[in-house]
Protein backbone atom coordinates (compact mmCIF):
# COMPACT_ATOMS: atom_id res chain seq x y z
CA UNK A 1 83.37 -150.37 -132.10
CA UNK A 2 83.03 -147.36 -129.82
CA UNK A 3 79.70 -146.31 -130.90
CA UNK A 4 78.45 -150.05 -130.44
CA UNK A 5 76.66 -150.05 -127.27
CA UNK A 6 74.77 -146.74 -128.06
CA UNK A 7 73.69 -148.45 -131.36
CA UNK A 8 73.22 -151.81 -130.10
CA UNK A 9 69.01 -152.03 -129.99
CA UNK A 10 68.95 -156.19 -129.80
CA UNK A 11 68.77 -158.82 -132.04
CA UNK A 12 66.25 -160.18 -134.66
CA UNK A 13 63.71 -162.75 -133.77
CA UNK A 14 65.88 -166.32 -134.24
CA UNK A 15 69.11 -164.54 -135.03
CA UNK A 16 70.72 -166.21 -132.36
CA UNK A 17 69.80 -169.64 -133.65
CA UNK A 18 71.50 -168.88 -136.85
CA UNK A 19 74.20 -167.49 -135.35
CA UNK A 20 74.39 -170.83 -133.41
CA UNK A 21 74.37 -172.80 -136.41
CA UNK A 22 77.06 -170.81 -138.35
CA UNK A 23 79.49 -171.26 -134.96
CA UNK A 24 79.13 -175.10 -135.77
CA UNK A 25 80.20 -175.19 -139.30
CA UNK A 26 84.18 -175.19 -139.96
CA UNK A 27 86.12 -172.94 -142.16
CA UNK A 28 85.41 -170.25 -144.64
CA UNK A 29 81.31 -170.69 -145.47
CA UNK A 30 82.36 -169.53 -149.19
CA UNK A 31 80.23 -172.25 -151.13
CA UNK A 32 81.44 -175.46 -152.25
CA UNK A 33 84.96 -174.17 -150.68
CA UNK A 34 84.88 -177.31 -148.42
CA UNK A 35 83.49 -180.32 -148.25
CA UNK A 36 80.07 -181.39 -147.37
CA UNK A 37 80.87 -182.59 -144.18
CA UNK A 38 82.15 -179.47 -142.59
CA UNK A 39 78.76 -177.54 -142.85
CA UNK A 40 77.49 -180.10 -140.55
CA UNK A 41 75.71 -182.06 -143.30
CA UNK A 42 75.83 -185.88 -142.14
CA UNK A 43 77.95 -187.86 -143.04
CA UNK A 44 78.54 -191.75 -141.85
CA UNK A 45 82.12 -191.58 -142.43
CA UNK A 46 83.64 -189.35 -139.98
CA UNK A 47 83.96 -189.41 -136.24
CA UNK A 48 86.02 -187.10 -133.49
CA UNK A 49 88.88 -188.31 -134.22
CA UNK A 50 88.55 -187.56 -137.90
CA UNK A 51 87.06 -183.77 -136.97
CA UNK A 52 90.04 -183.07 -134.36
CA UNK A 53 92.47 -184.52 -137.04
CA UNK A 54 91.15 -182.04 -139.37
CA UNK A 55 91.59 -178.84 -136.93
CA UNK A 56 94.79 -180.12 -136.56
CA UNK A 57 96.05 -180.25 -140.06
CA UNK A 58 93.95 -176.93 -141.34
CA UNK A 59 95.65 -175.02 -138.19
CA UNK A 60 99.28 -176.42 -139.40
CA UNK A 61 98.44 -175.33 -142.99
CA UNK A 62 97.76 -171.76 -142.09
CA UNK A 63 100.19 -171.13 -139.91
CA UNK A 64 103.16 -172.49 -141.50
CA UNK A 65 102.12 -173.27 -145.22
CA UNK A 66 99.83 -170.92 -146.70
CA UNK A 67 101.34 -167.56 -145.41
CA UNK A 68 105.02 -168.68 -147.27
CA UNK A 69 104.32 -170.64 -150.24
CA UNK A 70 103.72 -167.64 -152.70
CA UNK A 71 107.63 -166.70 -151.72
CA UNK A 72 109.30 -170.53 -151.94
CA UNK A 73 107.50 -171.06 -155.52
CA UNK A 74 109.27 -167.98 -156.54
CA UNK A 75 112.43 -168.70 -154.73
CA UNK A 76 112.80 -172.74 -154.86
CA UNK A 77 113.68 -172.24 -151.56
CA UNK A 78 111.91 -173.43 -148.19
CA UNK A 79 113.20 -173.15 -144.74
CA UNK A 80 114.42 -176.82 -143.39
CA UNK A 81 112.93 -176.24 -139.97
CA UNK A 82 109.83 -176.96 -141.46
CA UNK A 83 110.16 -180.95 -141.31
CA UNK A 84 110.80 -180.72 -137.95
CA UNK A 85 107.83 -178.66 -137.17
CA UNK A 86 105.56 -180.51 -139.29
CA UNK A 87 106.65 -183.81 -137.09
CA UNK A 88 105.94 -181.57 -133.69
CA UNK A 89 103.00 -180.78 -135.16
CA UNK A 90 101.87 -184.18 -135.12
CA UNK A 91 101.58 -184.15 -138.98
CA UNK A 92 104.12 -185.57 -140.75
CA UNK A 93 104.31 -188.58 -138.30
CA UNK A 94 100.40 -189.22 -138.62
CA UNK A 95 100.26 -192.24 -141.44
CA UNK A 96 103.38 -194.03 -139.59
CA UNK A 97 102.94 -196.52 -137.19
CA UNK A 98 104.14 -195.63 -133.51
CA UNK A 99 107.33 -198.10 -133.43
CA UNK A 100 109.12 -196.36 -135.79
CA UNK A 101 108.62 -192.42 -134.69
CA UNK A 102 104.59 -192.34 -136.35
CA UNK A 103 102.27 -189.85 -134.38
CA UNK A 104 99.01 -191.39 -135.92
CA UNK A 105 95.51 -189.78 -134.76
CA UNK A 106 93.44 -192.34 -132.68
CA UNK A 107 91.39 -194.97 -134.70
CA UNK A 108 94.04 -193.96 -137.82
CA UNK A 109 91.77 -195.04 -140.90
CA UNK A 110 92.21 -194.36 -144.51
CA UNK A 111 89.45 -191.00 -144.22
CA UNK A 112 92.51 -190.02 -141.79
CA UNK A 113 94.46 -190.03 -144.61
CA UNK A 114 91.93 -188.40 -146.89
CA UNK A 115 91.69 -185.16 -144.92
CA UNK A 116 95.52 -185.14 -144.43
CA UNK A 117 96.09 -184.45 -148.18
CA UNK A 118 92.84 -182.27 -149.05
CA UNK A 119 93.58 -180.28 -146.03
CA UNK A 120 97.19 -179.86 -146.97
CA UNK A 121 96.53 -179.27 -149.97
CA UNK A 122 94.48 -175.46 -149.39
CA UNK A 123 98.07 -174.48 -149.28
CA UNK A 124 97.68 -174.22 -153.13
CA UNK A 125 101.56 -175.13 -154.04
CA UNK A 126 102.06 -178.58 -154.48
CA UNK A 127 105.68 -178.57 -154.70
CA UNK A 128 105.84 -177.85 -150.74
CA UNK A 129 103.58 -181.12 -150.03
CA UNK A 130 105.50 -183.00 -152.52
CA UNK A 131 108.71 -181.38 -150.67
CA UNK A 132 107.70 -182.46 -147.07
CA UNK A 133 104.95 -184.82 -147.20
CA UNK A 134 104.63 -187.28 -150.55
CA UNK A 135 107.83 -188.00 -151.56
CA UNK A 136 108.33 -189.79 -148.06
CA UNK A 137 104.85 -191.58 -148.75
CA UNK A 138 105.87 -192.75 -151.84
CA UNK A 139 109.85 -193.99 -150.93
CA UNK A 140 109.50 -195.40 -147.39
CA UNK A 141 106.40 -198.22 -147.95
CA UNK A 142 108.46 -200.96 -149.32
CA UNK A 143 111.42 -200.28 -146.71
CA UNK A 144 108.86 -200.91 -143.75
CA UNK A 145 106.93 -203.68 -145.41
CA UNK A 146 110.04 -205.79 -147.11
CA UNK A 147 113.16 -203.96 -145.44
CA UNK A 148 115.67 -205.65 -142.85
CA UNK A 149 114.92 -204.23 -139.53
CA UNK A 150 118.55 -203.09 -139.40
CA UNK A 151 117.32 -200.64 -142.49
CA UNK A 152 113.99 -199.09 -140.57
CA UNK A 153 116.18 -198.38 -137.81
CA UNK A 154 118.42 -196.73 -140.10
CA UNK A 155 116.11 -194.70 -142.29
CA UNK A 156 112.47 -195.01 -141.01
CA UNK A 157 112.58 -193.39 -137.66
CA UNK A 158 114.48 -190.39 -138.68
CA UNK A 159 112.41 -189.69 -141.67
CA UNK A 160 109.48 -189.99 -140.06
CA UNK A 161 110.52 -187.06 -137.52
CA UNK A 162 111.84 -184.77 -140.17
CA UNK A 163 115.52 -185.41 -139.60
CA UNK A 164 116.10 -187.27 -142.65
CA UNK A 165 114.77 -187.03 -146.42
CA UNK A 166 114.24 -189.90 -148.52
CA UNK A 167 112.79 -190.22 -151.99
CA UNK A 168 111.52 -192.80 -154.32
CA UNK A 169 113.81 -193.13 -157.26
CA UNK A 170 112.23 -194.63 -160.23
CA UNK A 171 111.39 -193.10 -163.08
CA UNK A 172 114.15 -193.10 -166.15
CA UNK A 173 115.64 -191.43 -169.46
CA UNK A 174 113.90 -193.32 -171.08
CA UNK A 175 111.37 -195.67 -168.94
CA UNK A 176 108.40 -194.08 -167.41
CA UNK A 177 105.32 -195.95 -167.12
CA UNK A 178 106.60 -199.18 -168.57
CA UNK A 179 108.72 -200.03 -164.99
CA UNK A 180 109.24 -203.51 -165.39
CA UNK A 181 111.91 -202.26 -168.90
CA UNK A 182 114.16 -200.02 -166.30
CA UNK A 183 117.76 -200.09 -167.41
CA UNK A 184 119.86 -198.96 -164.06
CA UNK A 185 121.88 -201.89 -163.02
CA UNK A 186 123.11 -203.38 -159.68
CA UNK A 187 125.91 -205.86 -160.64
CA UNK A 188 126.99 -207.99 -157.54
CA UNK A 189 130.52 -208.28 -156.43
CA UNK A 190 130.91 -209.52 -153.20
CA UNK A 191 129.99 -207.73 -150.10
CA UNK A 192 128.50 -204.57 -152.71
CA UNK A 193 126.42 -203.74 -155.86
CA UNK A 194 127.83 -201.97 -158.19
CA UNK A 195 125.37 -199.55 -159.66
CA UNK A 196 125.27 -197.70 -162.83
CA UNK A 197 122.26 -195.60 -164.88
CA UNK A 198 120.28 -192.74 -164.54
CA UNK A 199 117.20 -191.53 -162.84
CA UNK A 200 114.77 -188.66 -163.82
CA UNK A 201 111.86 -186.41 -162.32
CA UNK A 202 112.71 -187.47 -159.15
CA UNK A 203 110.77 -185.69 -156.17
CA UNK A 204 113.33 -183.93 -153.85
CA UNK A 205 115.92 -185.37 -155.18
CA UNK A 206 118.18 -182.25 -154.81
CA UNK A 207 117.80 -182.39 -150.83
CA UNK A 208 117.43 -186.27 -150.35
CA UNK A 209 119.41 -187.92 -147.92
CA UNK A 210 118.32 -191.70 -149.24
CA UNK A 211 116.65 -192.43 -152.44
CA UNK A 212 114.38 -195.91 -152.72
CA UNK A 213 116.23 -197.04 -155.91
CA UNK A 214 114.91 -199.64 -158.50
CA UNK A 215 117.76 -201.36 -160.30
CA UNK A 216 117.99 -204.25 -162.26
CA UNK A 217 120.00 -207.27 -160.73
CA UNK A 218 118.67 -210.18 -162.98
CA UNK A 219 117.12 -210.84 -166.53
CA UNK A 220 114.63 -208.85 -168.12
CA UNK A 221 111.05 -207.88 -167.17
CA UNK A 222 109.72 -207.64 -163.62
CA UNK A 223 111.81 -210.74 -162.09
CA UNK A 224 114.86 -209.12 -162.38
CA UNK A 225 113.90 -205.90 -160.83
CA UNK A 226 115.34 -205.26 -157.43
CA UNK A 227 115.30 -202.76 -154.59
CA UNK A 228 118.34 -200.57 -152.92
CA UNK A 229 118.93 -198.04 -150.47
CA UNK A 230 121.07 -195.52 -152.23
CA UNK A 231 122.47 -192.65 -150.16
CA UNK A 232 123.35 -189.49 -151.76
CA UNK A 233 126.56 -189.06 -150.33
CA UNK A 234 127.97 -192.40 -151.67
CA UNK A 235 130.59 -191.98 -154.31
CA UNK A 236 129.79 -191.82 -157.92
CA UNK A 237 126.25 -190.09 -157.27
CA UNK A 238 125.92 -187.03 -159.14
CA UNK A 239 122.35 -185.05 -158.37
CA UNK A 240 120.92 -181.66 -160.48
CA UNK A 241 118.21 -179.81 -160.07
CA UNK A 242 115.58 -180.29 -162.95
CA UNK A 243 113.85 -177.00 -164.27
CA UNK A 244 110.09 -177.72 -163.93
CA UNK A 245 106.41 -176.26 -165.29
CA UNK A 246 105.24 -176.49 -161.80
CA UNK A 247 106.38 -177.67 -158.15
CA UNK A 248 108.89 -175.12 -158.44
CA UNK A 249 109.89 -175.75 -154.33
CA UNK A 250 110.04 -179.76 -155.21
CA UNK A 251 113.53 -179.90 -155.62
CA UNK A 252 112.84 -182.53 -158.76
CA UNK A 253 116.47 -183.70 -159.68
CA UNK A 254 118.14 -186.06 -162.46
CA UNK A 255 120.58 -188.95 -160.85
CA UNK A 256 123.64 -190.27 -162.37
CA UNK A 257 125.10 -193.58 -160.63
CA UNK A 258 128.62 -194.41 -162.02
CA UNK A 259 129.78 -197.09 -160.37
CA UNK A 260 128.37 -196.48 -157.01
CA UNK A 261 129.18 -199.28 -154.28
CA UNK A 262 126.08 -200.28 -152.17
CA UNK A 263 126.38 -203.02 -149.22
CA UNK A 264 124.31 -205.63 -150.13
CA UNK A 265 122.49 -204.73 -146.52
CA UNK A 266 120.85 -202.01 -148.00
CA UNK A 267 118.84 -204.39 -150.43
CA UNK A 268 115.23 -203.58 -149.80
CA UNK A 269 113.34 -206.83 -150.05
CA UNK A 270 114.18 -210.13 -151.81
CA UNK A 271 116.82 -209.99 -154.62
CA UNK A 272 114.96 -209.60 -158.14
CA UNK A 273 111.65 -208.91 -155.95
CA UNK A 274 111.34 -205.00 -155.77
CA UNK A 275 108.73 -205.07 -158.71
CA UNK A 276 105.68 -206.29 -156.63
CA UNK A 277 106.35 -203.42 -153.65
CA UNK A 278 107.11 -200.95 -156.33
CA UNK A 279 103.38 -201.89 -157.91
CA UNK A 280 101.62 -201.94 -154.37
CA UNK A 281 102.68 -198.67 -153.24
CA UNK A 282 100.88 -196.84 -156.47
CA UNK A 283 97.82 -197.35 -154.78
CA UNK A 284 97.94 -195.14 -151.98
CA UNK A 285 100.10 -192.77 -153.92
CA UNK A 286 97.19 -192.00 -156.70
CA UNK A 287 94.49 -191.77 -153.99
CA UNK A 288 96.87 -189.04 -152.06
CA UNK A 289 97.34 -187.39 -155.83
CA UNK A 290 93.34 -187.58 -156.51
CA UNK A 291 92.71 -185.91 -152.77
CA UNK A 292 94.70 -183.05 -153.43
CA UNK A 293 93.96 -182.19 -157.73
CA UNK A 294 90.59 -182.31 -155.68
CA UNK A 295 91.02 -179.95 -153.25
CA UNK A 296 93.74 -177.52 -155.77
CA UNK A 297 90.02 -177.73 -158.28
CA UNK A 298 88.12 -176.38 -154.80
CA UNK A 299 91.01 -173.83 -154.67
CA UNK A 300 90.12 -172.72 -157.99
CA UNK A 301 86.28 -172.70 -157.34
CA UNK A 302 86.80 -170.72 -154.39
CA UNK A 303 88.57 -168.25 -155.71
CA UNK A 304 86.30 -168.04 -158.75
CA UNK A 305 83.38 -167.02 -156.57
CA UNK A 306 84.97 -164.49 -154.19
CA UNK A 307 86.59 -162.75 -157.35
CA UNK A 308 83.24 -163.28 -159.29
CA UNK A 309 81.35 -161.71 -156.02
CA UNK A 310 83.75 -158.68 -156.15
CA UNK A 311 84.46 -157.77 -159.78
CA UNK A 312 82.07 -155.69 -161.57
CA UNK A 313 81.26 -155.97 -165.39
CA UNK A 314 78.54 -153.87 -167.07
CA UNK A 315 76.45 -152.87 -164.42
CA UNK A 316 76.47 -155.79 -162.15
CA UNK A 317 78.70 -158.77 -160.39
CA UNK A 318 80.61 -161.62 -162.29
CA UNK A 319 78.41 -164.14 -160.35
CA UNK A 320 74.98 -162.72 -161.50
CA UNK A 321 75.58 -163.17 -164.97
CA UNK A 322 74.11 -166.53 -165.78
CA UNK A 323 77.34 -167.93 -168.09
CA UNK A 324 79.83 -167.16 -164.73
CA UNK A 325 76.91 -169.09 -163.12
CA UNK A 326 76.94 -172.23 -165.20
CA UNK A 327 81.01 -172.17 -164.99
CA UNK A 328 80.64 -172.09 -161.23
CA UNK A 329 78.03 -175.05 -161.31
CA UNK A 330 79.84 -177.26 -163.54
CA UNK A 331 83.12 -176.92 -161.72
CA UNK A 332 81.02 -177.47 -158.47
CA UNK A 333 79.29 -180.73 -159.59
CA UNK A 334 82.67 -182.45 -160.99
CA UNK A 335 84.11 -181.65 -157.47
CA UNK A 336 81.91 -182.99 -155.21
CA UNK A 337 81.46 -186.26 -157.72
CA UNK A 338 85.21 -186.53 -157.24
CA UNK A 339 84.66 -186.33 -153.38
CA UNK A 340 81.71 -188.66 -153.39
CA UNK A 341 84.13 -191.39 -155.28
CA UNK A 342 87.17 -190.54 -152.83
CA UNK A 343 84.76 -191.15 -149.90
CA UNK A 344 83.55 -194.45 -151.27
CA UNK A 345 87.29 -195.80 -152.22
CA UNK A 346 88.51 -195.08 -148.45
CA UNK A 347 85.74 -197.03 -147.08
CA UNK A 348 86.80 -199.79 -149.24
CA UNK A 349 90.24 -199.35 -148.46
CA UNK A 350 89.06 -199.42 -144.51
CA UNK A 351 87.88 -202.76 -144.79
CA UNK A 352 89.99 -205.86 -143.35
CA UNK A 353 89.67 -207.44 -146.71
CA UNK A 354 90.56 -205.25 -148.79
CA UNK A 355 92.69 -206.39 -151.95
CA UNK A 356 95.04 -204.37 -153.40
CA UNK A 357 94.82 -205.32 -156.60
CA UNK A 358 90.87 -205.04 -157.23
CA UNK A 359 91.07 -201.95 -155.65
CA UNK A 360 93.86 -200.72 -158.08
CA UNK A 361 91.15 -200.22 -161.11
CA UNK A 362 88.84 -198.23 -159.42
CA UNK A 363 91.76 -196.18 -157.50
CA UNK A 364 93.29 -195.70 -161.59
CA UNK A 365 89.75 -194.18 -162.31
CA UNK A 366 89.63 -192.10 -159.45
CA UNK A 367 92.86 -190.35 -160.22
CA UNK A 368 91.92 -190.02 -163.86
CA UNK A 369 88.57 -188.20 -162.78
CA UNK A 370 90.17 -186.04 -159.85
CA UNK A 371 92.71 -184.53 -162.53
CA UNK A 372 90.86 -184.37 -165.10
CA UNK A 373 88.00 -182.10 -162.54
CA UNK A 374 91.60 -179.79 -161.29
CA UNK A 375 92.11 -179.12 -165.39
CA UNK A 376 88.84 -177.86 -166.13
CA UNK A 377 88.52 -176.14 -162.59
CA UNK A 378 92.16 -174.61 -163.08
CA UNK A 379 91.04 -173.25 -167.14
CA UNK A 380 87.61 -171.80 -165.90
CA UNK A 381 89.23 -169.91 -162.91
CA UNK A 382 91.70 -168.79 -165.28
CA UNK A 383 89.02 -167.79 -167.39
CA UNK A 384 86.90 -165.96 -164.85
CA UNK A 385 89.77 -163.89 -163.55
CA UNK A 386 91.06 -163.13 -166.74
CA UNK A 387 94.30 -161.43 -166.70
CA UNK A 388 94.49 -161.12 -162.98
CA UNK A 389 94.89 -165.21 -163.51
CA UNK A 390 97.89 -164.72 -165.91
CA UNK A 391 100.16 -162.84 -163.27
CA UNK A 392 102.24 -163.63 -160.81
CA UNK A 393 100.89 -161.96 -157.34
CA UNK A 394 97.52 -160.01 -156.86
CA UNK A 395 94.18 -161.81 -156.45
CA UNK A 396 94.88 -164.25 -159.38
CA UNK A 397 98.34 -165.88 -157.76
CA UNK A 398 96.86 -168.96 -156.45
CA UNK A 399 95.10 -169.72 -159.65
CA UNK A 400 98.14 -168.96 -161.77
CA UNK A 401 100.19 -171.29 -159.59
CA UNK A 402 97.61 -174.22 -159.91
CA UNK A 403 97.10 -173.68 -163.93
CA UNK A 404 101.19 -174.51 -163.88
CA UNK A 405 100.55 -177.58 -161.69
CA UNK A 406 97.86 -179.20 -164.10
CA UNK A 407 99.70 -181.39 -165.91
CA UNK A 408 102.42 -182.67 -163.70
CA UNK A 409 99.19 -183.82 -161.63
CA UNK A 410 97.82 -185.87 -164.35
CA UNK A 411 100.79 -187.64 -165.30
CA UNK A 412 102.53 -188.09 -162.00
CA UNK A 413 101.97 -191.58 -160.84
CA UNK A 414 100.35 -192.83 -164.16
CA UNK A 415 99.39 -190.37 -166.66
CA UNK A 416 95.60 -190.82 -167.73
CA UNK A 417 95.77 -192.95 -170.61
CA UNK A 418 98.34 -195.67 -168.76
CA UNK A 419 95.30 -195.65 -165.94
CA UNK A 420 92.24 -195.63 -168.04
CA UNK A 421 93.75 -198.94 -169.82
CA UNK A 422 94.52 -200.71 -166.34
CA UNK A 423 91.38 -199.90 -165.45
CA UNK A 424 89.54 -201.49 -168.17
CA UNK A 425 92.15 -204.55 -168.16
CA UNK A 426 91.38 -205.25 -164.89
CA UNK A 427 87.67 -204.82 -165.37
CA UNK A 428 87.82 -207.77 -167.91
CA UNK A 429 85.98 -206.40 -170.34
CA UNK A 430 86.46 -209.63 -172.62
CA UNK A 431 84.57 -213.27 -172.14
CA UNK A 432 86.97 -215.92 -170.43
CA UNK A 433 88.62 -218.59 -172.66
CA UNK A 434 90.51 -221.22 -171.62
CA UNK A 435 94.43 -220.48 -172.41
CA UNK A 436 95.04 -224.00 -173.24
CA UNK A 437 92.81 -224.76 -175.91
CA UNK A 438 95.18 -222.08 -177.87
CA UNK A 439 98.81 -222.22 -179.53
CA UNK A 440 101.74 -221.09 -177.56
CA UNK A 441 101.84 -216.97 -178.53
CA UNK A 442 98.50 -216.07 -180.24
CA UNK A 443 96.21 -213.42 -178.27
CA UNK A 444 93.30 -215.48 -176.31
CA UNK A 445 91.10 -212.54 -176.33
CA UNK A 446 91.35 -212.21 -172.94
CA UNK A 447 93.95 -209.15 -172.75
CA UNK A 448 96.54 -212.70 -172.11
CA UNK A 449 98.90 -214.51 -174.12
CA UNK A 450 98.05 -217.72 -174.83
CA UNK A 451 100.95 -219.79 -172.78
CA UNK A 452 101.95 -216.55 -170.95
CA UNK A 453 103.54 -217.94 -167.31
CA UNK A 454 102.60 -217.17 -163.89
CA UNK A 455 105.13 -214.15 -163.67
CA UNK A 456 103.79 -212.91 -167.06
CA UNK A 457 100.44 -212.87 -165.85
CA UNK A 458 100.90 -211.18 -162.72
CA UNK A 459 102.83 -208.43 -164.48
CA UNK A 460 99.89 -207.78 -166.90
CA UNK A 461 97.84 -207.24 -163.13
CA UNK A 462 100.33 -205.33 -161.85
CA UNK A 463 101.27 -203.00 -164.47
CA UNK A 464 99.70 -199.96 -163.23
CA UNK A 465 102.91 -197.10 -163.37
């Protein structure tokens, strides 16, 4: 710098201009490290609002994610301030609506949504977002679209603004996908339920205040699947901390209920009607699942090329031998395929009309193809950085990380083969027949039981866990 001016003879002829185009790009111009959109390619998706959104969430990323997350995988431990300044941030309140605490972006849309998860996700631990961000998306949906206002008021508002921590308690021993066969019960005696079973894999369950709790108050199947607000300090809750592959700062936990006493106030919904809310809310939790195992496979892409563009082998760069090349291209077209297909599901889910259910097949697919692109991203990375990938710090640490977060991402929320089947049940890949020209209990070739009721048939659409 101090011999600049006495060096400085001018610029090249249109340097300027391509300095001028380079100042209106965003982020780190390594290829394919972002997407499309951000080297000012058009787009007809994304306005202002969507670009200032984006600042906004990449600036909260660096600053408090990405510097830390390398010391809370190893540790398990994050510092609790951090809900609070995600909320001041204007992030963590930005898919809630404004009544109850939400700081949404103007013109919130579903591409708000979109660049909320890939942008957190360039933190490269998903444990953290699962920590802070998606455990919350995935437990507080059916409270604000079937709970009592009385329960909002209670739960909503302060975990929106980081005070609170809820999570979505589910999954069992030994019921995973198959929701509508859960075996925790919720026995009714007067003012209470009495609740007894088990819970497993549950997303911050080891630092949840409330958990979203499906227990069974009536017969079997869906209709006798119910909703509760369980709070961990309630009497007869046991929680422990599950050892896990990845998401080491998740705080996944096993739940014991034994005999736990729940006001029937904190029934979420109708009695026997938690199944449909439980169903609805897989939706948006696969596309936020797809978004990031997209961005985590850009992580790995990214990484690939700098370490390619730095390492030398036999004379000459990683990236100009032609087999790193073709690794690099193939993990580059899967990626922004995946991106193209997470574009064109948020502008259905924009629409007015949108159903839920239609959209649920093409959503499954989505997920499917998202993981499957973070899999083969995460094993050529690894492949490409060789040992440096196999170790825990250095210049491989982010890929390392990611390889251990591969599979939890493809079965989290519907592993691939539950999705690929709803998918092609809901495309209706058989000829219609007419149920009624068929005996009681024989297969109409439809995917249907002949005779099957209305609530059978609706849990053969909504199946999709």
């Amino acid at each position: 710098a101090r011999y600049a001016s006495a060096l400085y003879k001018g610029e090249l002829k249109g340097a300027a201009k391509a300095k001028k185009a380079v100042l209106g790009t965003f982020g780190d111009l390594i290829p394919f490290a972002d997407p499309y959109w951000y080297q000012k390619q058009k787009s007809p998706y994304y306005t202002e609002s969507h670009r200032a959104f984006r600042d906004q969430v990449r600036k909260f990323t660096d600053t408090y994610l990405t510097p830390y997350v390398a010391e809370w995988d190893e540790t398990g431990i994050y510092d609790k301030k951090l809900h609070q300044q995600a909320y001041d941030a204007g992030i963590l309140g930005a898919v809630w609506p404004k009544e109850w605490g939400g700081t949404p972006p103007p013109g919130m849309d579903a591409f708000h949504d979109l660049i909320l998860y890939d942008e957190l996700a360039r933190c490269g631990a998903g444990g953290i977002l699962m920590a802070i961000f998606f455990s919350m998306s995935i437990a507080l949906p059916p409270i604000l679209s079937v709970g009592t206002d009385a329960l909002k008021e209670k739960v909503a508002r302060p975990v929106i603004r980081g005070e609170k921590i809820l999570s979505l308690a589910v999954t069992e021993p030994y019921v995973g996908s198959d929701v509508a066969a859960l075996r925790t019960t919720a026995r009714r005696e007067g003012d209470f339920f009495i609740v007894n079973g088990e819970k497993k894999f549950i997303t911050s369950g080891t630092r949840a205040h409330y958990f979203t709790t499906a227990v069974r108050t009536g017969g079997p199947g869906m209709g006798g699947v119910s909703l509760l607000l369980i709070e961990a300090d309630m009497p007869g809750v046991t929680i422990r901390r599950q050892k896990t592959q990845g998401w080491w700062i998740s705080g996944t936990a096993y739940l014991a209920f034994e005999d736990v006493k729940v006001p029937v106030s904190n029934l979420i919904g109708k009695l026997n009607g938690g199944f449909r809310p439980i169903m609805h809310n897989f939706n948006h939790e696969r596309f936020a699942l797809a978004a990031m195992s997209n961005r985590y496979a850009r992580l790995c892409l990214e990484d690939s090329i700098t370490y390619g563009r730095q390492r030398n082998t036999f004379g000459k760069r990683l990236v100009d031998h032609q087999v790193i090349r073709h690794k690099l291209a193939d993990m580059a077209q899967k990626i922004e395929a995946t991106h193209a297909l997470l574009e064109q599901l948020a502008f259905q889910m924009c629409q007015p009309d949108c159903d839920q259910n239609v959209i649920a097949g093409p959503i499954a697919l989505l997920k499917v193809q998202a993981t499957k692109t973070f899999e083969l991203c995460a094993r050529e990375a690894s492949q490409i950085l060789g040992g440096a990938s196999y170790i825990r710090g250095g210049k491989g640490a982010r890929v390392e990380r990611l390889y251990r977060e591969v599979r939890v991402n493809a079965i989290g929320g519907g592993s691939e083969e539950i999705l690929l089947d709803l998918a092609m049940r809901q495309a209706k890949l058989y000829p219609q027949c007419k149920r009624e020209s068929l005996p009681v209990g024989t297969s109409s070739g439809c995917g249907r039981r002949a005779g099957a009721d209305k609530e059978e048939l609706v849990a053969l659409d909504f199946d999709q866990s």
